[in-house]
Protein backbone atom coordinates (compact mmCIF):
# COMPACT_ATOMS: atom_id res chain seq x y z
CA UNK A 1 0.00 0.00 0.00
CA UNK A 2 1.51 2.99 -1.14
CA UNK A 3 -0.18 6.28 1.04
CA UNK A 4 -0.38 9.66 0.02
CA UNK A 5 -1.78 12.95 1.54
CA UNK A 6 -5.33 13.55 0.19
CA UNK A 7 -7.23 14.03 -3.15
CA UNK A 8 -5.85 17.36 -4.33
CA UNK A 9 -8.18 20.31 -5.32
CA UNK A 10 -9.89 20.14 -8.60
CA UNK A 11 -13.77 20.16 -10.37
CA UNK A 12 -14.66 16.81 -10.51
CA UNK A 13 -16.68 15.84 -7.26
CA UNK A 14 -15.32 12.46 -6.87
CA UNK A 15 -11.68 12.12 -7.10
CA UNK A 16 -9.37 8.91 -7.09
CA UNK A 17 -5.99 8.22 -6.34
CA UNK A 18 -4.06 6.62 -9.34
CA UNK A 19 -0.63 6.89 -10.84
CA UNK A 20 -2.32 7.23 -13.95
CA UNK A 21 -4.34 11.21 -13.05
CA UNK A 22 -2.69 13.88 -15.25
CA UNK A 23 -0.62 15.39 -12.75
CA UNK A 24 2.77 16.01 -12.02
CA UNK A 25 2.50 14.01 -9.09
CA UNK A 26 0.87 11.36 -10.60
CA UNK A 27 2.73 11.27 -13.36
CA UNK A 28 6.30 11.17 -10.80
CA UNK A 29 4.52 8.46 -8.93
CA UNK A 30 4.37 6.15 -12.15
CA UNK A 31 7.54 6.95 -13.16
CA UNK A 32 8.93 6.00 -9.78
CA UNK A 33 6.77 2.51 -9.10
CA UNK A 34 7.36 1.57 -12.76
CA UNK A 35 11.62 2.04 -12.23
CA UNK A 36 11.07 0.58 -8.75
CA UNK A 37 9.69 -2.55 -10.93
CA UNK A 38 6.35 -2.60 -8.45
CA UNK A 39 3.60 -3.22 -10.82
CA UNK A 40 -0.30 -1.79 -10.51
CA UNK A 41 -1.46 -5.23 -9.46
CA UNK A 42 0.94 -5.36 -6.18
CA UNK A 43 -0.42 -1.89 -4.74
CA UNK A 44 -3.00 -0.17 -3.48
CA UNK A 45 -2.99 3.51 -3.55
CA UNK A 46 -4.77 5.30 -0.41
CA UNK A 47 -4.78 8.71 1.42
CA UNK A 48 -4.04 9.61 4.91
CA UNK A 49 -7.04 11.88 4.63
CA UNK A 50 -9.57 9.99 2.11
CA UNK A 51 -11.98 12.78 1.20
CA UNK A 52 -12.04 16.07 -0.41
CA UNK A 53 -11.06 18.88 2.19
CA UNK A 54 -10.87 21.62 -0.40
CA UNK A 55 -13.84 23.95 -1.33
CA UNK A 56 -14.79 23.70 -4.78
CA UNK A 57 -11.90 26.33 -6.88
CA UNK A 58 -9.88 26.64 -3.88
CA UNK A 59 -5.79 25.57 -3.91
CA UNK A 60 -4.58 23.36 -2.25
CA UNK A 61 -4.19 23.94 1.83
CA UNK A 62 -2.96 22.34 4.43
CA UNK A 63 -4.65 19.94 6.05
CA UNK A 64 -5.66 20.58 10.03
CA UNK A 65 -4.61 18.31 12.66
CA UNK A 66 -8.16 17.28 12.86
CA UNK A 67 -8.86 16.00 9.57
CA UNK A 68 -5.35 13.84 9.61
CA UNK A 69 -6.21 12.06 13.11
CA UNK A 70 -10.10 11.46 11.27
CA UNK A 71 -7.99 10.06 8.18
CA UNK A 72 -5.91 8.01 10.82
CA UNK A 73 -9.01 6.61 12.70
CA UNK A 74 -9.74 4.61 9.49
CA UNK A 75 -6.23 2.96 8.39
CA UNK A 76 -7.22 0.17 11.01
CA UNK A 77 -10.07 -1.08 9.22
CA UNK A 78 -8.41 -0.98 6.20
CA UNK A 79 -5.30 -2.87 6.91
CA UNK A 80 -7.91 -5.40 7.81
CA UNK A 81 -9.36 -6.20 4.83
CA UNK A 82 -6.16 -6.69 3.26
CA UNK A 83 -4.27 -9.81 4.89
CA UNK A 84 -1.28 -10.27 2.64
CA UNK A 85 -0.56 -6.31 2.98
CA UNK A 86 3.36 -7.14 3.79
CA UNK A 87 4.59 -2.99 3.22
CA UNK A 88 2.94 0.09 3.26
CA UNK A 89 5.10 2.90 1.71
CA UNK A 90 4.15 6.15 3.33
CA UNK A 91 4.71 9.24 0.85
CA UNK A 92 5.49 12.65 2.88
CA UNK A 93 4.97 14.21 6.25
CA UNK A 94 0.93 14.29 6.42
CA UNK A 95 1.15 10.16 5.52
CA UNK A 96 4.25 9.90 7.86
CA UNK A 97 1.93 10.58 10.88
CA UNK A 98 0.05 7.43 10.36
CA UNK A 99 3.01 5.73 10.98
CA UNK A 100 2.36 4.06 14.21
CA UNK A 101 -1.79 3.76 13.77
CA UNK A 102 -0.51 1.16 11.21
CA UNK A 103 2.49 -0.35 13.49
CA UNK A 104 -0.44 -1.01 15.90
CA UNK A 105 -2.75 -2.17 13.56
CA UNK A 106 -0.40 -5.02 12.08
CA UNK A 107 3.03 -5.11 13.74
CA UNK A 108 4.30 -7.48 10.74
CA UNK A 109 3.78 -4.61 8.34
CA UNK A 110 7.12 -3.13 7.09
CA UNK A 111 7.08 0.42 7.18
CA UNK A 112 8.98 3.00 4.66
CA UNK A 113 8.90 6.00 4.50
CA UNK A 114 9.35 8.25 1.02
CA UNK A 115 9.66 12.16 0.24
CA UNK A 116 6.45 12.79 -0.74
CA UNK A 117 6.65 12.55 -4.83
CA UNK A 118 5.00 15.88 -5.92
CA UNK A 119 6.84 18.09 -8.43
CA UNK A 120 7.34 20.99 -5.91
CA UNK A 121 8.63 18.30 -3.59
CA UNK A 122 10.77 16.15 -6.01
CA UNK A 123 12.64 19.46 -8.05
CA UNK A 124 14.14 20.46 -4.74
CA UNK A 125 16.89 18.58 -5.30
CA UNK A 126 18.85 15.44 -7.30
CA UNK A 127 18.52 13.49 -4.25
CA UNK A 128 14.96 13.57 -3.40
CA UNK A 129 14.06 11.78 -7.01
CA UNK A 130 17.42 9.47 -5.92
CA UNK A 131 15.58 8.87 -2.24
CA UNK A 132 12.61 8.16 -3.83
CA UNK A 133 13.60 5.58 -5.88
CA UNK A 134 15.65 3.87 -3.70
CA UNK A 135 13.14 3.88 -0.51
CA UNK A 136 10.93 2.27 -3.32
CA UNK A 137 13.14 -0.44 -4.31
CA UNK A 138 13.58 -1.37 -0.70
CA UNK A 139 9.62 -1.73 -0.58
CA UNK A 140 9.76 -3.76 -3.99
CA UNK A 141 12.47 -6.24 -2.79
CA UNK A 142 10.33 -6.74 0.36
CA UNK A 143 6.70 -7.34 -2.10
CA UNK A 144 9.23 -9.75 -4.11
CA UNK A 145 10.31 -11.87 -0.60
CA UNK A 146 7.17 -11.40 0.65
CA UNK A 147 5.08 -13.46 -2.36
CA UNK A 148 7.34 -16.28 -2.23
């Protein structure tokens, strides 16, 4: 499971999570899973916060601590209805937070933790593209050990 902030702002009312939307962070997030060799039917895309926080036209905002610890309260009841989840890849600082809900949810889960792969976030510097990819080879060699 591979988990992400929330669905960004935009006009359609009912937004999903893919590495195939038309933006530059879904577009970076393809690029990176498809060099990391972990292929669509492996993953499962999710957001710390699951729902649309932004008002219709507005830009993107920061989420409040409120609405991350309401995303948090349902990671538990996802992780179980997916028993062979064997690494969750958390992607920036609002996803980071869930860190431990999940640890407590399913201690066998391996953890890793990623840069979050946005433009703005990945053209700060060589190495965040280079963290990136390597954080998600780590998760990739643990899917491969794991289906064995």
């Amino acid at each position: 499971m591979l988990l992400l902030e929330t669905p960004g702002p935009g006009d359609a009312p009912i937004r999903f999570v893919s590495r195939d939307n038309p933006s530059g962070t879904g577009r970076n997030l393809s690029r990176f899973l498809a060099e990391a060799g972990i292929v669509r039917q492996d993953t499962l895309l999710w957001n710390a916060v699951p729902r649309i926080v932004h008002a219709p036209g507005a830009r993107n905002r920061a989420l409040t601590r409120a609405e991350i610890r309401e995303g948090a309260e349902t990671i538990p009841a996802l992780i179980a209805l997916l028993p062979r989840l064997a690494v969750v890849v958390l992607a920036g600082r609002v996803a980071a937070q869930a860190r431990q809900t999940i640890a407590d949810a399913r201690s066998s889960i391996t953890i890793v933790e990623i840069p979050h792969p946005s433009p703005a976030n990945v053209c700060t510097s060589p190495d965040v593209a280079r963290r990136i990819g390597d954080l998600l080879a780590q998760a990739a060699t643990i899917l491969r050990t794991q289906s064995i």
